[in-house]
C-alpha atoms as a PDB file:
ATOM      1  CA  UNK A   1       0.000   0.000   0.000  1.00  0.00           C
ATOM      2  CA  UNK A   2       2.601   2.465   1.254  1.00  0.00           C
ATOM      3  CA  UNK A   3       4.526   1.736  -2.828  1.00  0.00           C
ATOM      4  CA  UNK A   4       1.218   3.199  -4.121  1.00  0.00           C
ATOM      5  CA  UNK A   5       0.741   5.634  -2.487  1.00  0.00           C
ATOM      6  CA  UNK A   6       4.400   6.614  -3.461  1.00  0.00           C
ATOM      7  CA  UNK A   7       3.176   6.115  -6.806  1.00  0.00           C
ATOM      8  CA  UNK A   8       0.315   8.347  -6.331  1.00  0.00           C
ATOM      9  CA  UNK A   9       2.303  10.996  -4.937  1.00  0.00           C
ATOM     10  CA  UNK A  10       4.876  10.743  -8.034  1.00  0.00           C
ATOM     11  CA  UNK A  11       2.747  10.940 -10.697  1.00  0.00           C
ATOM     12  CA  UNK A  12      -0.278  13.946  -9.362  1.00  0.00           C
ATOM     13  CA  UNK A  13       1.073  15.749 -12.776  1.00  0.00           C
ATOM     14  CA  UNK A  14       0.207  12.400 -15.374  1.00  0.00           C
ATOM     15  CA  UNK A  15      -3.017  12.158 -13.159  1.00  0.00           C
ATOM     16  CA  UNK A  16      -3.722  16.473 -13.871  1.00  0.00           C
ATOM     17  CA  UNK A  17      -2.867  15.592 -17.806  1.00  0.00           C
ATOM     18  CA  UNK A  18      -4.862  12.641 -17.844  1.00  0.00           C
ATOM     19  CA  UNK A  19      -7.845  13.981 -16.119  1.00  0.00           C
ATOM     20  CA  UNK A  20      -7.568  17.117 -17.920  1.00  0.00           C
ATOM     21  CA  UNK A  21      -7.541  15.622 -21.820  1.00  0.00           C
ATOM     22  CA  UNK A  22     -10.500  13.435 -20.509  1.00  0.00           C
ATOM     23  CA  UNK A  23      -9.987  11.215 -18.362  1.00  0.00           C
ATOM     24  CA  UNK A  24     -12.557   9.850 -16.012  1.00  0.00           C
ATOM     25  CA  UNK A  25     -11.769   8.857 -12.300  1.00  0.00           C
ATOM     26  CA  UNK A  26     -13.137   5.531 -13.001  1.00  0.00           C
ATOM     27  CA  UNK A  27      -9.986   5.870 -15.481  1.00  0.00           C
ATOM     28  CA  UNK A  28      -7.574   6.697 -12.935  1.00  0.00           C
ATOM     29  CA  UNK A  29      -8.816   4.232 -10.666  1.00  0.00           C
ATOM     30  CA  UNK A  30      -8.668   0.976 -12.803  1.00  0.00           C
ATOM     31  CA  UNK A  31      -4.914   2.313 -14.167  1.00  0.00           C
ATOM     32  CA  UNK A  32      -3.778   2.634 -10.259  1.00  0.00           C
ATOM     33  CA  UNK A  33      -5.747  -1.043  -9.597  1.00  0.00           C
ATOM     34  CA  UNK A  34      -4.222  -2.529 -12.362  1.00  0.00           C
ATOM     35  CA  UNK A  35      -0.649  -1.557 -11.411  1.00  0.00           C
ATOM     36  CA  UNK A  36      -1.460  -2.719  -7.968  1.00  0.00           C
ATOM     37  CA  UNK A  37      -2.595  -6.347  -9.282  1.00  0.00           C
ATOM     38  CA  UNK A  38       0.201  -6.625 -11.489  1.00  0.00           C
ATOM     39  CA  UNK A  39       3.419  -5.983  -9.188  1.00  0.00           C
ATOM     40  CA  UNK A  40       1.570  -7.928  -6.506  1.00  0.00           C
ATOM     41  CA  UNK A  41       1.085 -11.340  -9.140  1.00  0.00           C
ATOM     42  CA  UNK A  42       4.630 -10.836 -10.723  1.00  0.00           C
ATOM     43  CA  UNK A  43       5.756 -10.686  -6.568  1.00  0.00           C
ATOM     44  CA  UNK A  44       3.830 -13.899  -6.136  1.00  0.00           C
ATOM     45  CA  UNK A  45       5.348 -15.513  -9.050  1.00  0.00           C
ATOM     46  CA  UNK A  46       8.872 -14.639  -8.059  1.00  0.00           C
ATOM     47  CA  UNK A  47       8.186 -15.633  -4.174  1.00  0.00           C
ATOM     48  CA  UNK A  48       6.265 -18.694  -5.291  1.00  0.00           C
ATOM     49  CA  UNK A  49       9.579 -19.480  -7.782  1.00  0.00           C
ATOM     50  CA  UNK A  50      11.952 -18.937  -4.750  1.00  0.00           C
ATOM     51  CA  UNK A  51      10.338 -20.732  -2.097  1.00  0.00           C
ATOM     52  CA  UNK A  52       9.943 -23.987  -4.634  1.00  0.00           C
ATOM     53  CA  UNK A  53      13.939 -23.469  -5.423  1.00  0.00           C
ATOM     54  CA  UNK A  54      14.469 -23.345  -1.639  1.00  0.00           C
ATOM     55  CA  UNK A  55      11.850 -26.162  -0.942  1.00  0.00           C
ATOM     56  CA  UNK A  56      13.360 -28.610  -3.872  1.00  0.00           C
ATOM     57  CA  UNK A  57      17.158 -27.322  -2.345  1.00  0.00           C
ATOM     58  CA  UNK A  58      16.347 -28.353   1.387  1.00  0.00           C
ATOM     59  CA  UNK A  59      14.546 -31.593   0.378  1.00  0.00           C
ATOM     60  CA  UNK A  60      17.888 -32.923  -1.122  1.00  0.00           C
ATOM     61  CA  UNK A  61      19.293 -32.962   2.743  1.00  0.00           C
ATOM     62  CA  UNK A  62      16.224 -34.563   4.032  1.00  0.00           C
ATOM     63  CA  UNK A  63      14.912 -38.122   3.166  1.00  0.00           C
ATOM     64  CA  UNK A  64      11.757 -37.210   1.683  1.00  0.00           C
ATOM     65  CA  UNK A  65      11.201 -34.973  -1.201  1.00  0.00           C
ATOM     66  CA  UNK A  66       9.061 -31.845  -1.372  1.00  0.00           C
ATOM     67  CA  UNK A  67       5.950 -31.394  -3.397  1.00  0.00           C
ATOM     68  CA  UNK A  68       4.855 -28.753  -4.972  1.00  0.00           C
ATOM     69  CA  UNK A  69       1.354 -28.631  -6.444  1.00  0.00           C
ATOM     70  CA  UNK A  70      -0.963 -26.993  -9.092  1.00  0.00           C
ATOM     71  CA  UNK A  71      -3.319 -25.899  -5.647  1.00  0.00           C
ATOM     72  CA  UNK A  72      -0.575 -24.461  -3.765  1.00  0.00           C
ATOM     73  CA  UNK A  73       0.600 -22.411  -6.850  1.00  0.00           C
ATOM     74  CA  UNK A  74      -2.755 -21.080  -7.544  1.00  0.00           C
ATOM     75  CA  UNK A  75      -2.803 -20.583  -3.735  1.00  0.00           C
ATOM     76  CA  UNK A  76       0.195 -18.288  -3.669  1.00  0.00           C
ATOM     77  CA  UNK A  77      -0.899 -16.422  -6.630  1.00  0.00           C
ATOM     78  CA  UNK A  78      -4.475 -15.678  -5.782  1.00  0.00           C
ATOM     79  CA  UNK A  79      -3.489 -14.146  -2.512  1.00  0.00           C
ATOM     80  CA  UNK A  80      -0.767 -11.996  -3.557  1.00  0.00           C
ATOM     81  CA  UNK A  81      -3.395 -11.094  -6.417  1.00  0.00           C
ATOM     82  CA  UNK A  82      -5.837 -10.276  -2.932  1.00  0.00           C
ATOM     83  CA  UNK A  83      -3.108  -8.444  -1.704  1.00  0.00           C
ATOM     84  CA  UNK A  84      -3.225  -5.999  -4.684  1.00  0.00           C
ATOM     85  CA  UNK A  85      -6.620  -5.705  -4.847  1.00  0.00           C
ATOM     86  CA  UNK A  86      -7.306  -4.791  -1.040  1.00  0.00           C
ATOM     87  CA  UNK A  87      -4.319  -3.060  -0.962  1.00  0.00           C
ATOM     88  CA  UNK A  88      -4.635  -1.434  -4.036  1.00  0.00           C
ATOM     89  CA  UNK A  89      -8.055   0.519  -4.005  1.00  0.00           C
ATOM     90  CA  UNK A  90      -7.355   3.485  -1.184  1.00  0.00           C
ATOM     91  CA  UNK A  91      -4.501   4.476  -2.902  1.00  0.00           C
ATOM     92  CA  UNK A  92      -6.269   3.933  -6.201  1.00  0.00           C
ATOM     93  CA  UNK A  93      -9.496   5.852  -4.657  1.00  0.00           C
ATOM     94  CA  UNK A  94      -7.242   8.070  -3.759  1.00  0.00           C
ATOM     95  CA  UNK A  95      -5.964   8.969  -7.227  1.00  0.00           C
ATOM     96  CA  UNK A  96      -8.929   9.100  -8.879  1.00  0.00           C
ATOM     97  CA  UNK A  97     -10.647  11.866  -6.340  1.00  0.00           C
ATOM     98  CA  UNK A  98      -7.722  14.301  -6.884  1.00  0.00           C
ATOM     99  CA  UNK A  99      -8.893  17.870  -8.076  1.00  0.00           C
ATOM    100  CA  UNK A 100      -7.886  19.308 -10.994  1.00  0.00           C
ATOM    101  CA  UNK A 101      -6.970  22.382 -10.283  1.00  0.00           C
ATOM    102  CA  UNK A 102      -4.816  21.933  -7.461  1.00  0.00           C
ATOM    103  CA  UNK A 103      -3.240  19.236  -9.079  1.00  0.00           C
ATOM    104  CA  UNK A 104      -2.330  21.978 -12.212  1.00  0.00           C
ATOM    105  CA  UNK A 105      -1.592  24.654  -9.757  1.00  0.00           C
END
């Protein structure tokens, strides 16, 4: 939450342009979602990808071998995709209800 709302704060001058050629808030907020969704599933991929290298690496020590499903992959990525979402829409609301004209000022 706290790297979008960095985000937010970065880019008030794209959100003035954007809302000023036309764009709706509804605009805003699905482009600040979206961003949110997407760096939390490509976070989940990469965690899920190093915790199975680190699973398969400490099974070789161990006498039974570690298993890693289609469920617990789908797991993994539909909570970091939850993450985004719920973590996503107050900075995302937040975007989106920014006025124009103190944004331009």
């Amino acid at each position: 939450m706290n790297m979008m709302y960095i985000s937010v704060s970065e880019r008030t001058r794209e959100i003035g342009i954007r809302l000023a050629i036309g764009a709706t808030p509804k605009h805003i907020l699905f482009q600040f979602l979206l961003e949110a969704v997407l760096l939390t599933g490509i976070g989940g991929l990469i965690g899920f990808g190093i915790g199975g290298g680190l699973a398969w690496l400490i099974s070789l020590f161990l006498p039974f071998r570690a298993v890693i499903g289609v469920g617990s992959f789908l797991l993994a990525f539909c909570v970091s995709t939850f993450v985004g979402i719920l973590f996503g829409i107050l900075p995302a609301k937040n975007a989106a209800n920014k006025n124009l004209i103190d944004i331009l000022r």
